[in-house]
Each structure stands twice: as structure tokens, then as C-alpha cells.
C-alpha atoms as a PDB file:
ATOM      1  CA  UNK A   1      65.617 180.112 -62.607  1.00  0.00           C
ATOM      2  CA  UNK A   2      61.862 181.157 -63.251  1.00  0.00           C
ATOM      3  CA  UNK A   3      61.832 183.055 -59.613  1.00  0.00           C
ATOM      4  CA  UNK A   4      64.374 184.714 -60.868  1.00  0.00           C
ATOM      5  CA  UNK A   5      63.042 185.313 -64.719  1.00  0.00           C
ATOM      6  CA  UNK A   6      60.045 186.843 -63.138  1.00  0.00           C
ATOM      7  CA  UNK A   7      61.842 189.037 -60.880  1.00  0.00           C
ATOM      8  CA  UNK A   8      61.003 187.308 -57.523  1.00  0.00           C
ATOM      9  CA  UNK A   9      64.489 185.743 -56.835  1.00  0.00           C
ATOM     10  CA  UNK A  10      66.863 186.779 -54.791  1.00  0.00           C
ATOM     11  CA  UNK A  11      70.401 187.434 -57.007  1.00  0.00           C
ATOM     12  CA  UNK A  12      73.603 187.165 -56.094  1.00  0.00           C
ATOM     13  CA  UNK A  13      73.058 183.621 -53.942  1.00  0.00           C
ATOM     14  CA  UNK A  14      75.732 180.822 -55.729  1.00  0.00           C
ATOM     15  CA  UNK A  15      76.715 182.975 -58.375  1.00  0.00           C
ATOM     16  CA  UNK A  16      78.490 180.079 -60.202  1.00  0.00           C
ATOM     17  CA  UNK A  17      75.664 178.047 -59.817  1.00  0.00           C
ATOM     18  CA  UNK A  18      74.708 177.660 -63.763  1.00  0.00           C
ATOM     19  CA  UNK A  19      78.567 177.163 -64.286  1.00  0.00           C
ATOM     20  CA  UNK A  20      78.961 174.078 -61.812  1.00  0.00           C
ATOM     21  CA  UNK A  21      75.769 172.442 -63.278  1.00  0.00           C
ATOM     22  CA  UNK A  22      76.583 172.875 -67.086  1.00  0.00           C
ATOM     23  CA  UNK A  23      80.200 170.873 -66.150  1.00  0.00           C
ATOM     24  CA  UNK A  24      77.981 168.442 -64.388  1.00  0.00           C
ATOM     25  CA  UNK A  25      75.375 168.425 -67.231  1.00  0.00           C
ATOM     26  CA  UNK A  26      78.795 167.712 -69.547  1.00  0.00           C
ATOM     27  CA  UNK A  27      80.416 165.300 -66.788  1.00  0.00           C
ATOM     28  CA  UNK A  28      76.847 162.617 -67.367  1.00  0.00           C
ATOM     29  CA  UNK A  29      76.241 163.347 -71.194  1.00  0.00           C
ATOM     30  CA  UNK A  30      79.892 162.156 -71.534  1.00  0.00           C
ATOM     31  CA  UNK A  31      79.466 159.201 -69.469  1.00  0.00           C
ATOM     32  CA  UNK A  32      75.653 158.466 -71.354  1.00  0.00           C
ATOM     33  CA  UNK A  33      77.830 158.770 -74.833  1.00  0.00           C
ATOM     34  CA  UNK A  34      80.551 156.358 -73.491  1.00  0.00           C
ATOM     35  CA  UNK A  35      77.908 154.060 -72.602  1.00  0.00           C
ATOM     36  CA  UNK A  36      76.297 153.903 -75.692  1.00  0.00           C
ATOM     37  CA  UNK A  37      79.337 153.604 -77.891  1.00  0.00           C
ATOM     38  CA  UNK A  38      80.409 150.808 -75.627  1.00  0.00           C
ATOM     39  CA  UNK A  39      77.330 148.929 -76.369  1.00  0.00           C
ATOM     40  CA  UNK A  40      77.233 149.573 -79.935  1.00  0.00           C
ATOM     41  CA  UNK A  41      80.694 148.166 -80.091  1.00  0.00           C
ATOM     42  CA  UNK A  42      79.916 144.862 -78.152  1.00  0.00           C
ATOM     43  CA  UNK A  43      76.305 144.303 -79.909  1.00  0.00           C
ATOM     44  CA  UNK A  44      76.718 146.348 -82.991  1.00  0.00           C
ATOM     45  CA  UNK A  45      73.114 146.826 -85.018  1.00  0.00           C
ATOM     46  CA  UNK A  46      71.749 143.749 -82.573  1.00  0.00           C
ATOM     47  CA  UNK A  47      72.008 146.764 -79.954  1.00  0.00           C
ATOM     48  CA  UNK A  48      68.667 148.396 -81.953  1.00  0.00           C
ATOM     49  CA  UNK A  49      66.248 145.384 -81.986  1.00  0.00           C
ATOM     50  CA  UNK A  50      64.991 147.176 -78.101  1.00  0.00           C
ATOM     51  CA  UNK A  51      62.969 150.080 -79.053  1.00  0.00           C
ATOM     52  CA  UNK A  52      64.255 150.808 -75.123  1.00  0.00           C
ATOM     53  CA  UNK A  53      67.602 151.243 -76.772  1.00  0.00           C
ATOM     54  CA  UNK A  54      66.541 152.667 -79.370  1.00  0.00           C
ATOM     55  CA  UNK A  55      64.521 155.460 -77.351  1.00  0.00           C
ATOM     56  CA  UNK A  56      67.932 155.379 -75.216  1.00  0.00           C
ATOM     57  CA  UNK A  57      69.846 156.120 -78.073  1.00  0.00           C
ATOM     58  CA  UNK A  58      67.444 158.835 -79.328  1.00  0.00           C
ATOM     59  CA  UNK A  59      67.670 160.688 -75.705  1.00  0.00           C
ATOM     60  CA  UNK A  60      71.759 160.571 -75.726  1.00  0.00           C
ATOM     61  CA  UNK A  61      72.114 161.687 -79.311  1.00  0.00           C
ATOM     62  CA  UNK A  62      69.894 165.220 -78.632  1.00  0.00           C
ATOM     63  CA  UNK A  63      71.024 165.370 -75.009  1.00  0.00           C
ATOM     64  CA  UNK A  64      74.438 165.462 -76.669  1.00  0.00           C
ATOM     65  CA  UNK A  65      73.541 167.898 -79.799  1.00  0.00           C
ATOM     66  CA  UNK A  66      72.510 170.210 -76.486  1.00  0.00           C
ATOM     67  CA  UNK A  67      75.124 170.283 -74.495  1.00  0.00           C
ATOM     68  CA  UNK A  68      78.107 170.735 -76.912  1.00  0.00           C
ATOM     69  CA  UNK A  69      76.506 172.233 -80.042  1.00  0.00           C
ATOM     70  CA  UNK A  70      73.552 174.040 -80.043  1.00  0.00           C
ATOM     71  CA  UNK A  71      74.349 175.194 -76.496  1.00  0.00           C
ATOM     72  CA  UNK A  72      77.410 177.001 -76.885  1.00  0.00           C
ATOM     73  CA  UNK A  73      75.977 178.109 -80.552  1.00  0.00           C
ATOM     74  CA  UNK A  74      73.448 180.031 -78.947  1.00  0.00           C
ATOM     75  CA  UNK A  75      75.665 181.989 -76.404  1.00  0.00           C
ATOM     76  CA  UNK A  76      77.694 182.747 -79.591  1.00  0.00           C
ATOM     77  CA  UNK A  77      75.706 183.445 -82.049  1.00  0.00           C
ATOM     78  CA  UNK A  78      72.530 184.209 -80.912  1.00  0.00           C
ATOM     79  CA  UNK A  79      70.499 183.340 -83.771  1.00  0.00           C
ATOM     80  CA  UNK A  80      66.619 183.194 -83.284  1.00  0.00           C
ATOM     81  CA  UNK A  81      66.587 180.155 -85.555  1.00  0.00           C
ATOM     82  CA  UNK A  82      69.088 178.136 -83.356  1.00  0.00           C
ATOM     83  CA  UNK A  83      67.666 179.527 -80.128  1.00  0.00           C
ATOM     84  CA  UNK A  84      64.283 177.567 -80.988  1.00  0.00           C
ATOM     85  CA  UNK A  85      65.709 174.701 -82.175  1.00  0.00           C
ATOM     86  CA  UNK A  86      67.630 174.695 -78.295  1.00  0.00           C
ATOM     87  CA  UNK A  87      63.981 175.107 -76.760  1.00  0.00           C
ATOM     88  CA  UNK A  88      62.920 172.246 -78.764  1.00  0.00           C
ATOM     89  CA  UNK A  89      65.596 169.993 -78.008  1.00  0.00           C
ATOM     90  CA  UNK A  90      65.390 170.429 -74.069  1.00  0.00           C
ATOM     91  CA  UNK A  91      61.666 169.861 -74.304  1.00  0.00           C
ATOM     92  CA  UNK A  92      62.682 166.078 -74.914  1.00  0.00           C
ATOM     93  CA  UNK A  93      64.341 166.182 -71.654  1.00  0.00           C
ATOM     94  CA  UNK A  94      61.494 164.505 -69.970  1.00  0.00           C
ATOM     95  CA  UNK A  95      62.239 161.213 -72.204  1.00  0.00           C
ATOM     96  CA  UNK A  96      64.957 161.057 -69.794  1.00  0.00           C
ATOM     97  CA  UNK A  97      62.944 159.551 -67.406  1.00  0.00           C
ATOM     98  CA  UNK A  98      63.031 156.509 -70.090  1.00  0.00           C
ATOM     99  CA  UNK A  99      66.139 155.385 -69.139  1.00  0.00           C
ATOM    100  CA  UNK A 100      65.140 153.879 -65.759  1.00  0.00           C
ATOM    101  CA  UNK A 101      62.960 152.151 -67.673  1.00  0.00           C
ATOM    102  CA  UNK A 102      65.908 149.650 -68.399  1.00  0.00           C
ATOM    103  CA  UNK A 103      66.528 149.391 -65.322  1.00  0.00           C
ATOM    104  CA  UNK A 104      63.494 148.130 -63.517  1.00  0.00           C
ATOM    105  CA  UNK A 105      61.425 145.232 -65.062  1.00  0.00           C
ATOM    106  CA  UNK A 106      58.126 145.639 -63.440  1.00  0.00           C
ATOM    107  CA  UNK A 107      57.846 149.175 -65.061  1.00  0.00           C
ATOM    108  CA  UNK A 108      58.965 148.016 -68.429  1.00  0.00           C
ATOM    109  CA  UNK A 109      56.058 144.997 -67.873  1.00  0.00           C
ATOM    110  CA  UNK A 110      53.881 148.155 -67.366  1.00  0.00           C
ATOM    111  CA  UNK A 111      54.312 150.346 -70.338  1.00  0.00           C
ATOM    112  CA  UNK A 112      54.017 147.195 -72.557  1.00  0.00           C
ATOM    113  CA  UNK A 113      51.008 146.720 -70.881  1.00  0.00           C
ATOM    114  CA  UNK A 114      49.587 150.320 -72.090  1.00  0.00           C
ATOM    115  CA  UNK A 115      51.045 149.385 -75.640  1.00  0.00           C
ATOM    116  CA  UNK A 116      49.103 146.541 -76.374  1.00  0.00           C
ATOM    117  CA  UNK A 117      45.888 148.006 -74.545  1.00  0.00           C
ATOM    118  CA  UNK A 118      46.429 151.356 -76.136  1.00  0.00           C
ATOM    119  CA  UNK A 119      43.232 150.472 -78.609  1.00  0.00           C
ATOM    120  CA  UNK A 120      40.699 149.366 -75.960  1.00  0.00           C
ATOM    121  CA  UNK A 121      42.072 152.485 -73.541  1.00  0.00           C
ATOM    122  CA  UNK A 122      41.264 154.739 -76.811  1.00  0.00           C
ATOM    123  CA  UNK A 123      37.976 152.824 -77.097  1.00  0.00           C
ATOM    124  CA  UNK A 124      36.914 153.043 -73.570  1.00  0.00           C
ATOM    125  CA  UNK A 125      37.446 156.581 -73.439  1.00  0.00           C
ATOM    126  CA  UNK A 126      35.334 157.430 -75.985  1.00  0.00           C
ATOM    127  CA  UNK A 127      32.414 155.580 -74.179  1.00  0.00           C
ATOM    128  CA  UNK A 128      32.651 157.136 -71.017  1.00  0.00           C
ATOM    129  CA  UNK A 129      33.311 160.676 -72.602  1.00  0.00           C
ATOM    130  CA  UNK A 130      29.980 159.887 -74.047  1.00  0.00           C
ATOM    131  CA  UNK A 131      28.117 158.975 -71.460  1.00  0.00           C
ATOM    132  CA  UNK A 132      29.722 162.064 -69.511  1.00  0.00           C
ATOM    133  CA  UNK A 133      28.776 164.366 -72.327  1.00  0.00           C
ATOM    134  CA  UNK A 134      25.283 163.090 -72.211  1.00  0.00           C
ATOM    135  CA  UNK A 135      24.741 163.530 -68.339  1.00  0.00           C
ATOM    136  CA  UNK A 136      26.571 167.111 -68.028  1.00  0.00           C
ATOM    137  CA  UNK A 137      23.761 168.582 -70.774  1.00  0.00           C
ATOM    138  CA  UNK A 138      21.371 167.024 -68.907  1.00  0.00           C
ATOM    139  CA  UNK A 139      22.509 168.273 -66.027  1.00  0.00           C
ATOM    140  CA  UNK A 140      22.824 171.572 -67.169  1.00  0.00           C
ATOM    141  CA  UNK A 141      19.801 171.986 -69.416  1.00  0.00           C
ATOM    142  CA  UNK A 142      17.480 170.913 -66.701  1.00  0.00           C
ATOM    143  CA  UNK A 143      18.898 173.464 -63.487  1.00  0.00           C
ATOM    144  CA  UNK A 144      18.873 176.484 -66.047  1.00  0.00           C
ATOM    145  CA  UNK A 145      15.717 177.669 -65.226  1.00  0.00           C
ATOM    146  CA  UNK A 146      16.344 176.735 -61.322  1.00  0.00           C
ATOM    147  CA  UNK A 147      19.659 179.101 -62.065  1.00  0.00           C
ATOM    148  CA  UNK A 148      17.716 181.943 -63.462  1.00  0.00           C
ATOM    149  CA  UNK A 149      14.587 182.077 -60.860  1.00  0.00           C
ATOM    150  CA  UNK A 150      15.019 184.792 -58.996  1.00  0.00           C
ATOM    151  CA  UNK A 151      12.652 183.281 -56.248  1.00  0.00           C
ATOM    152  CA  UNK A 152      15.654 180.359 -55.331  1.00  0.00           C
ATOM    153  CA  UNK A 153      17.916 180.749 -52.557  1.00  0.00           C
ATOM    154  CA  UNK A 154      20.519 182.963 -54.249  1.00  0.00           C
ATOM    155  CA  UNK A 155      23.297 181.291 -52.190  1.00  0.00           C
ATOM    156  CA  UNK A 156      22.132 177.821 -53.591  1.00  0.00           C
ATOM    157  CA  UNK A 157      21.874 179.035 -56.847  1.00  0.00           C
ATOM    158  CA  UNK A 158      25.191 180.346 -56.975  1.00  0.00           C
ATOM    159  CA  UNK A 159      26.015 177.004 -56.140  1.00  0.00           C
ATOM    160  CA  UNK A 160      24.617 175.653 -58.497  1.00  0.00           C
ATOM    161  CA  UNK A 161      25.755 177.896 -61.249  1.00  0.00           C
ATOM    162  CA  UNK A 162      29.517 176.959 -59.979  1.00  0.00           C
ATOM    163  CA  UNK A 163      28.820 173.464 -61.068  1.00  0.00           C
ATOM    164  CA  UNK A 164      26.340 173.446 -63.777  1.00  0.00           C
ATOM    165  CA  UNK A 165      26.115 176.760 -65.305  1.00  0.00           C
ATOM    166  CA  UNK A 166      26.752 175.742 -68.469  1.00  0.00           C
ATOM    167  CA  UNK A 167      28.621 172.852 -70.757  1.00  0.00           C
ATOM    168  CA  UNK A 168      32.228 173.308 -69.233  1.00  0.00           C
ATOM    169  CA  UNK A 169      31.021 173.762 -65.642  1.00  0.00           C
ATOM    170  CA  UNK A 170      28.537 171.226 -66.047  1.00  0.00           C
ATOM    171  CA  UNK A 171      30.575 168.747 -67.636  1.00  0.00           C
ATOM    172  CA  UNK A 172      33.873 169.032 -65.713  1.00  0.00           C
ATOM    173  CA  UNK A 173      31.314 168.083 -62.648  1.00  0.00           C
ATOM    174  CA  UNK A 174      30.392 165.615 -64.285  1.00  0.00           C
ATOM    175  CA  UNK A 175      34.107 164.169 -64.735  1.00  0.00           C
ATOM    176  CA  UNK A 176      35.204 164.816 -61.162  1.00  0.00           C
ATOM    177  CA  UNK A 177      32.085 163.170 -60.069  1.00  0.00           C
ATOM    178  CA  UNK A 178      32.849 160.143 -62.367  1.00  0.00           C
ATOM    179  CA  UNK A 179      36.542 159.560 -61.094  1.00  0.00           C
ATOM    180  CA  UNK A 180      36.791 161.262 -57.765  1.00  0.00           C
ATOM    181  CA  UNK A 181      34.662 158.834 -55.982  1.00  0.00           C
ATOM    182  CA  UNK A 182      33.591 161.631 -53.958  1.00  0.00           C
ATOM    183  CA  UNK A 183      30.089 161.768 -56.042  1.00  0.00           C
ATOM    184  CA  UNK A 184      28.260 162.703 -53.033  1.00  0.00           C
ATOM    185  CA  UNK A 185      29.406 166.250 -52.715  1.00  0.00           C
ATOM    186  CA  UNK A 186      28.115 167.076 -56.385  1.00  0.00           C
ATOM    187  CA  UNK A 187      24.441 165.205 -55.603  1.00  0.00           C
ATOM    188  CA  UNK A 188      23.271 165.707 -52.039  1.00  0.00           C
ATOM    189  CA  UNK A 189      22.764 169.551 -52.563  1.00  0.00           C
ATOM    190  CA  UNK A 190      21.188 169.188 -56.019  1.00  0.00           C
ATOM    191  CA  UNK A 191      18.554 165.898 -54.525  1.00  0.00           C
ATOM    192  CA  UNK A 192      17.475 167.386 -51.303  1.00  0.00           C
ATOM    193  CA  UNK A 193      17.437 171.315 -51.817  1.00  0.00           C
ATOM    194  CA  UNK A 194      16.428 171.510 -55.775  1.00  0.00           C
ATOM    195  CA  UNK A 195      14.372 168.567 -56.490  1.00  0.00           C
ATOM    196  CA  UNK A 196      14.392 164.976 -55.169  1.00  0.00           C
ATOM    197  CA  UNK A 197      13.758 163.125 -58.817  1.00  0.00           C
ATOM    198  CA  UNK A 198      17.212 164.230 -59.284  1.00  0.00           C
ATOM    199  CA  UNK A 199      18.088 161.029 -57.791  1.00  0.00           C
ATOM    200  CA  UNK A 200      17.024 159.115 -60.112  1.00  0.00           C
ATOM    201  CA  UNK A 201      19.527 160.594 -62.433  1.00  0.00           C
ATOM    202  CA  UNK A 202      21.908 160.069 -59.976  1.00  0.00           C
ATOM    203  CA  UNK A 203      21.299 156.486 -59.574  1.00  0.00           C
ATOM    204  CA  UNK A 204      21.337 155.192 -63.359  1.00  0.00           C
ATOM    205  CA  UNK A 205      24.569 157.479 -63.795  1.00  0.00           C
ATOM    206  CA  UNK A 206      26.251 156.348 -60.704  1.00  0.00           C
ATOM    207  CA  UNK A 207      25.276 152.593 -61.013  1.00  0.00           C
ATOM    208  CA  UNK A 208      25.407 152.344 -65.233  1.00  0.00           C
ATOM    209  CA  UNK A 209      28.461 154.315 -65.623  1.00  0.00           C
ATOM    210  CA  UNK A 210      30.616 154.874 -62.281  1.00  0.00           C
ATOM    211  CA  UNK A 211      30.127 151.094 -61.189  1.00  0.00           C
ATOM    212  CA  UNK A 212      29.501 149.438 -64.156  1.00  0.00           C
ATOM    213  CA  UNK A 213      31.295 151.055 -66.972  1.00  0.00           C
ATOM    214  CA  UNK A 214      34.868 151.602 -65.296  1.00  0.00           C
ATOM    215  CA  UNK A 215      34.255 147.847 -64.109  1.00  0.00           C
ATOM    216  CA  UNK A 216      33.903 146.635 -67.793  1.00  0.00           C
ATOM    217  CA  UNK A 217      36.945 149.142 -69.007  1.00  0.00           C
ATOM    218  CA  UNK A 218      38.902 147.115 -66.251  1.00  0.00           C
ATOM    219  CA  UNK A 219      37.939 143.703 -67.530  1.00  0.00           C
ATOM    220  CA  UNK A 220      38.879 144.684 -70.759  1.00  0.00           C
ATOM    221  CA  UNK A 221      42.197 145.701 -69.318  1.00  0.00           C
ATOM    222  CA  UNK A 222      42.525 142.421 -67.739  1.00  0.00           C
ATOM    223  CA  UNK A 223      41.487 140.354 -71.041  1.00  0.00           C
ATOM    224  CA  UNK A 224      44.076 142.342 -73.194  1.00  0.00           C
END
């Protein structure tokens, strides 16, 4: 559908192919709706104490408002208003995805998991951010002269530029180099052809934060 919205498709191949899957979009929303009335019959309100069933029931209701009202409203009508309300609805189609959540227990042990932990994930964030944001304007006040010296190696110092030019550059290095584990590719250059002390930033940062920090965000994973 976007090949073809962008003029790269080929047209003409299964012509009835948005026909076929609108019945088959209709064909599971009517099964999802029988489902849930069935189980709001046998449980009645007890059906709601799950927020899974109640996310469940939130997914069928707009996947339902989609397919047989605001759907064939907008081919229709055509109104602007109703045309973004459509786009809004079928953004909540990747809540779908909740429903196997019912089905397997290990992921639903998971996501409770990140619920409860949600304040010390929020809280451990913020500390590495931190120490990230400290280290990439380090990093990138310290190699702007080395940058700007026209007497460098210009190939190095393009190099350079690439990963610590300035706060973005220096600090999106700094993330990759933080949770890639590929740290290595972001020092060796920097140590051996701008200036060996470098290393010593490389060792408090890779020791303090890389081993020890994501080590004590992990143990306070565990303790939650």
C-alpha cells in the first residue's frame, strides 16, 4: 500500500486485494465481538477485574467502531473530521498485539514485571542519562580544538568530528558506546592516535558506568 502511495508499485496485481482483506478484517472483528459478549454473559462485570480484559475489551470496541462505522463513513462521506478520527483509531491497532498476552503466561509474568519496576527503570534512566550527558561534553569539549587544528591528520579528524563534533554526535557516541558493548571501536582511535590520557577517561567511564552502573540497575531489577 505505501509502494504504491508513493508511486513505486506495480498496479493492477490482485486487484480485489483490499476487498478480500476488509471481509476478512470483518470475518475476525465479528468473531473478537462474539467472544467478548460471550464472556460478558458468563462473568458479567467480574469479566473487568483483569485490566487484560479490560485492555481486550478496549481493542474490540475501536477495532469494531473501525470496521463497520467510521470505515464505511469515510468512503461515504468523506468528511475531514471523520477521516482523522479513522487515522486515530487504526493507530491503536498495535494494542492488538495485547491479546496474546492472555494467552501466554510467561509474557504476562513479564509486563507485570515492568509495572511494578516502572519507578526504579524511570530512576535508573535518569542516572545513566546523566552520567552519559556528563562524558559526551567532555568528550566533545576536549577534541574541539584537536577538530579545528589544521595541522591533524584531516582523515582522523574527520573521524573524529563524525563522533564528537558536537553535543548530539558526541553524545549519541557516547550511548552506543554505553549499550553496544562494542566500546572499543569509539576508544582505540581516540587513545592511540589523539592522546593516550584519553584512557583514563575511558577507564572510569567504562568501569564506573558500563560495568558498574548497568550492574546496580540490574540488581535493582532483581530486588523489585
Amino acid at each position: 500500500i505505501s509502494d504504491a502511495s508513493l508511486g513505486i508499485g506495480s498496479h493492477g496485481e490482485w486487484s480485489n486485494a483490499d476487498h478480500i482483506l476488509q471481509v476478512i478484517q470483518h470475518i475476525f472483528t465479528c468473531i473478537f465481538l462474539l467472544d467478548l459478549a460471550l464472556q460478558l454473559y458468563a462473568f458479567r462485570l467480574q469479566y473487568f477485574k483483569s485490566n487484560f480484559n479490560i485492555v481486550d475489551s478496549v481493542i474490540v470496541a475501536l477495532t469494531t467502531l473501525e470496521a463497520f462505522v467510521l470505515t464505511p463513513l469515510t468512503s461515504k462521506v468523506g468528511n475531514v473530521a471523520v477521516i482523522r478520527l479513522l487515522r486515530l483509531v487504526r493507530v491503536t491497532r498495535a494494542l492488538k498485539a495485547a491479546r496474546f498476552l492472555k494467552t501466554f503466561e510467561g509474557l504476562r509474568v513479564l509486563v507485570a514485571v515492568m509495572c511494578f519496576s516502572f519507578a526504579s527503570t524511570i530512576s535508573s534512566m535518569v542516572i545513566l542519562v546523566v552520567f552519559q550527558i556528563m562524558g559526551s561534553i567532555f568528550m566533545c569539549q576536549s577534541l574541539h580544538y584537536f577538530i579545528i587544528d589544521p595541522a591533524n591528520d584531516l582523515t582522523l579528524r574527520i573521524w573524529v568530528n563524525r563522533m564528537y563534533g558536537d553535543g548530539v554526535k558526541s553524545f549519541w557516541t557516547i550511548f552506543e558506546l554505553t549499550f553496544s558493548g562494542c566500546w572499543p571501536n569509539y576508544a582505540r582511535r581516540i587513545v592511540e592516535e589523539v592522546h593516550p590520557m584519553y584512557a583514563m577517561f575511558y577507564f572510569f567511564y567504562v568501569y564506573i558506568v558500563v560495568f558498574v552502573a548497568t550492574r546496580i540497575v540490574a540488581a535493582l531489577f532483581v530486588k523489585e
